[in-house]
C-alpha atoms as a PDB file:
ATOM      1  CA  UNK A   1      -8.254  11.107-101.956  1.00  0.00           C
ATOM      2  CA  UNK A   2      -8.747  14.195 -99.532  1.00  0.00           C
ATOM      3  CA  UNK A   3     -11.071  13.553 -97.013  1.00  0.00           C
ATOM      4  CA  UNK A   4     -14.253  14.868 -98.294  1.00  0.00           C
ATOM      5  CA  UNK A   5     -14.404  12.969-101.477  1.00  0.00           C
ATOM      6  CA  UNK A   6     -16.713  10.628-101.242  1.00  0.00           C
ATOM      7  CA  UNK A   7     -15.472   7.100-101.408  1.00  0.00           C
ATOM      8  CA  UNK A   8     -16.508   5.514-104.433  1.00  0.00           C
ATOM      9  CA  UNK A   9     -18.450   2.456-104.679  1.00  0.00           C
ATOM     10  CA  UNK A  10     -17.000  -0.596-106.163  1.00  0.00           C
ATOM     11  CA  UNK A  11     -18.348  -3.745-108.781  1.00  0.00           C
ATOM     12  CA  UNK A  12     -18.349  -6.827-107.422  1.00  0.00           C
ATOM     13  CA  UNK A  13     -17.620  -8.840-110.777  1.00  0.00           C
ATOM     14  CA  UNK A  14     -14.838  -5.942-112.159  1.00  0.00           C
ATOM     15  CA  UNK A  15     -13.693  -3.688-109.221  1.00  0.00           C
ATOM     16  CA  UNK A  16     -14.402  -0.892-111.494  1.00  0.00           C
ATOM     17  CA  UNK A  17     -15.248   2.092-109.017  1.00  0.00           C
ATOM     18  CA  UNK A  18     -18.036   3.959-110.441  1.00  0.00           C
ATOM     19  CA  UNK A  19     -18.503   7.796-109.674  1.00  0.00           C
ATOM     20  CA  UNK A  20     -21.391   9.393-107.570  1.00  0.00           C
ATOM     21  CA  UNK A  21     -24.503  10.306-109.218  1.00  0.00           C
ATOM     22  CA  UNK A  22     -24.510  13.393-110.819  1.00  0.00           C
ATOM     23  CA  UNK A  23     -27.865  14.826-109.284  1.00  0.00           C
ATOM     24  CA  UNK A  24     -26.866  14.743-105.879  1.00  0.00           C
ATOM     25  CA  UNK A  25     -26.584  18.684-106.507  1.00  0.00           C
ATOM     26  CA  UNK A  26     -29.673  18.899-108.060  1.00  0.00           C
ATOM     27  CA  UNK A  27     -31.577  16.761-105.320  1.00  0.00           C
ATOM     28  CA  UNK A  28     -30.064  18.996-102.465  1.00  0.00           C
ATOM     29  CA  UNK A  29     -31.399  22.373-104.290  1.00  0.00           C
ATOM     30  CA  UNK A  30     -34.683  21.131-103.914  1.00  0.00           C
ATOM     31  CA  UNK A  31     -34.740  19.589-100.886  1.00  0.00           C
ATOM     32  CA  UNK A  32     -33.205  23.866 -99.459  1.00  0.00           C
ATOM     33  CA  UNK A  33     -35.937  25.335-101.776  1.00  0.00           C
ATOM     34  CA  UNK A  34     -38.542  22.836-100.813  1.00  0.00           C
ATOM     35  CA  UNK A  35     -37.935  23.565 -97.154  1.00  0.00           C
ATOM     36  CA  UNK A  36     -37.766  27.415 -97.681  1.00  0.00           C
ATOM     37  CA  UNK A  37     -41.325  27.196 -99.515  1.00  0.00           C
ATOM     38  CA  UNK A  38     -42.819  25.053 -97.268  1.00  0.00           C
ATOM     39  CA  UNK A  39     -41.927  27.414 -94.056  1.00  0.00           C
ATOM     40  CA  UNK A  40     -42.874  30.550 -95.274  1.00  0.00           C
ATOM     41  CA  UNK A  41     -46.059  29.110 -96.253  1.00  0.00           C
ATOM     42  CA  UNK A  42     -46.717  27.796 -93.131  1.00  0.00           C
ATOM     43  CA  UNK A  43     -45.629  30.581 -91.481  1.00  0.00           C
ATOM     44  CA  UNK A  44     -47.892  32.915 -93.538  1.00  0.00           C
ATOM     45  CA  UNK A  45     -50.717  30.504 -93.226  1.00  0.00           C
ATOM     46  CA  UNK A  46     -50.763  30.751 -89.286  1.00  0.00           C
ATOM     47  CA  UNK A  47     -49.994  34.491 -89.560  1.00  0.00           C
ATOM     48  CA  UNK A  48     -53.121  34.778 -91.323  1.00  0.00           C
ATOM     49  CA  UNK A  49     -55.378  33.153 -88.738  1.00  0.00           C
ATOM     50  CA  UNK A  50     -53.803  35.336 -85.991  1.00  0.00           C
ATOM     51  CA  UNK A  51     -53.313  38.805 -88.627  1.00  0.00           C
ATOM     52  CA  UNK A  52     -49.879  39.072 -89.219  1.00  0.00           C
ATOM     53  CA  UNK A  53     -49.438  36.989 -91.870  1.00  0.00           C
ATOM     54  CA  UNK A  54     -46.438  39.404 -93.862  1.00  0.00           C
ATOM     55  CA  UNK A  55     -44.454  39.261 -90.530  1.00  0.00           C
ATOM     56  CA  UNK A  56     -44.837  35.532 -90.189  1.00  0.00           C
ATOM     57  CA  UNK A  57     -44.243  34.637 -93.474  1.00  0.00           C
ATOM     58  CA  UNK A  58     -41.537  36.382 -93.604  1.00  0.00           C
ATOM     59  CA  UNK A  59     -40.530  35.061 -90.286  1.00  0.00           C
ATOM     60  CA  UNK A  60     -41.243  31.413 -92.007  1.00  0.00           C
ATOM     61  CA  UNK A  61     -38.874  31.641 -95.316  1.00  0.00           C
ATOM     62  CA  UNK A  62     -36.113  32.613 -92.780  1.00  0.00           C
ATOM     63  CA  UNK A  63     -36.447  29.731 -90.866  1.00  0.00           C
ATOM     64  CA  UNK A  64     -37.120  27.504 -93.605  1.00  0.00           C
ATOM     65  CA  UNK A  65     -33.656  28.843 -94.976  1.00  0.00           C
ATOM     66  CA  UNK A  66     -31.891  27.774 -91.783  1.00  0.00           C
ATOM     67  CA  UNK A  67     -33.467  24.612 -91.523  1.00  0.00           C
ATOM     68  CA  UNK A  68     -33.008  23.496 -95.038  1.00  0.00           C
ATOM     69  CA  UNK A  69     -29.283  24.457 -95.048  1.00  0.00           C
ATOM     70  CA  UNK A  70     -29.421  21.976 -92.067  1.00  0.00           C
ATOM     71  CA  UNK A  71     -31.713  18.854 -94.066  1.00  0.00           C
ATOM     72  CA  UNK A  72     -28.949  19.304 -96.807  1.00  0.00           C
ATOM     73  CA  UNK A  73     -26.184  19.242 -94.633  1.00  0.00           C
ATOM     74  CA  UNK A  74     -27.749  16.078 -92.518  1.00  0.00           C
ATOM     75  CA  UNK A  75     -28.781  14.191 -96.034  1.00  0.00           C
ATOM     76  CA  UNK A  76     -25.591  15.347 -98.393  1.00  0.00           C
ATOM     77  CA  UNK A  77     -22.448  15.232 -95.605  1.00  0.00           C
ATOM     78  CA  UNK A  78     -19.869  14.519 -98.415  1.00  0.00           C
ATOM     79  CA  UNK A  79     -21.344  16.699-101.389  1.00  0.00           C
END
């Protein structure tokens, strides 16, 4: 087992090890798009109540990129 497998989780009664859940990759995708959404609407939001909301928006997905990249990276180490 290389080191980024994840270790797989084990039965008590059997000591069957069962795989990880197969929507770990779907549950990250979110979480990055989620996060990209949520900043550039933010950031277009506050553009908008100082007039630059394109810029800020804009501004907003890009940093909503970056900091979902890091949310999937903190939550999903071993996917």
């Amino acid at each position: 087992m290389s080191p980024r497998d994840p270790q797989p989780t084990t039965h008590r009664e059997t000591g069957a090890a069962t795989p990880a859940p197969l929507n770990r990759g779907v549950v990250a995708g979110s979480l990055l798009v989620t996060t990209i959404v949520l900043c550039g609407g933010l950031g277009f939001g506050i553009g908008a109540l100082i007039g630059v909301p394109v810029v800020l928006g804009l501004l907003g997905l890009f940093a909503g990129l970056v900091a979902g990249f890091v949310l999937v990276h903190a939550r999903f180490r071993d996917l």
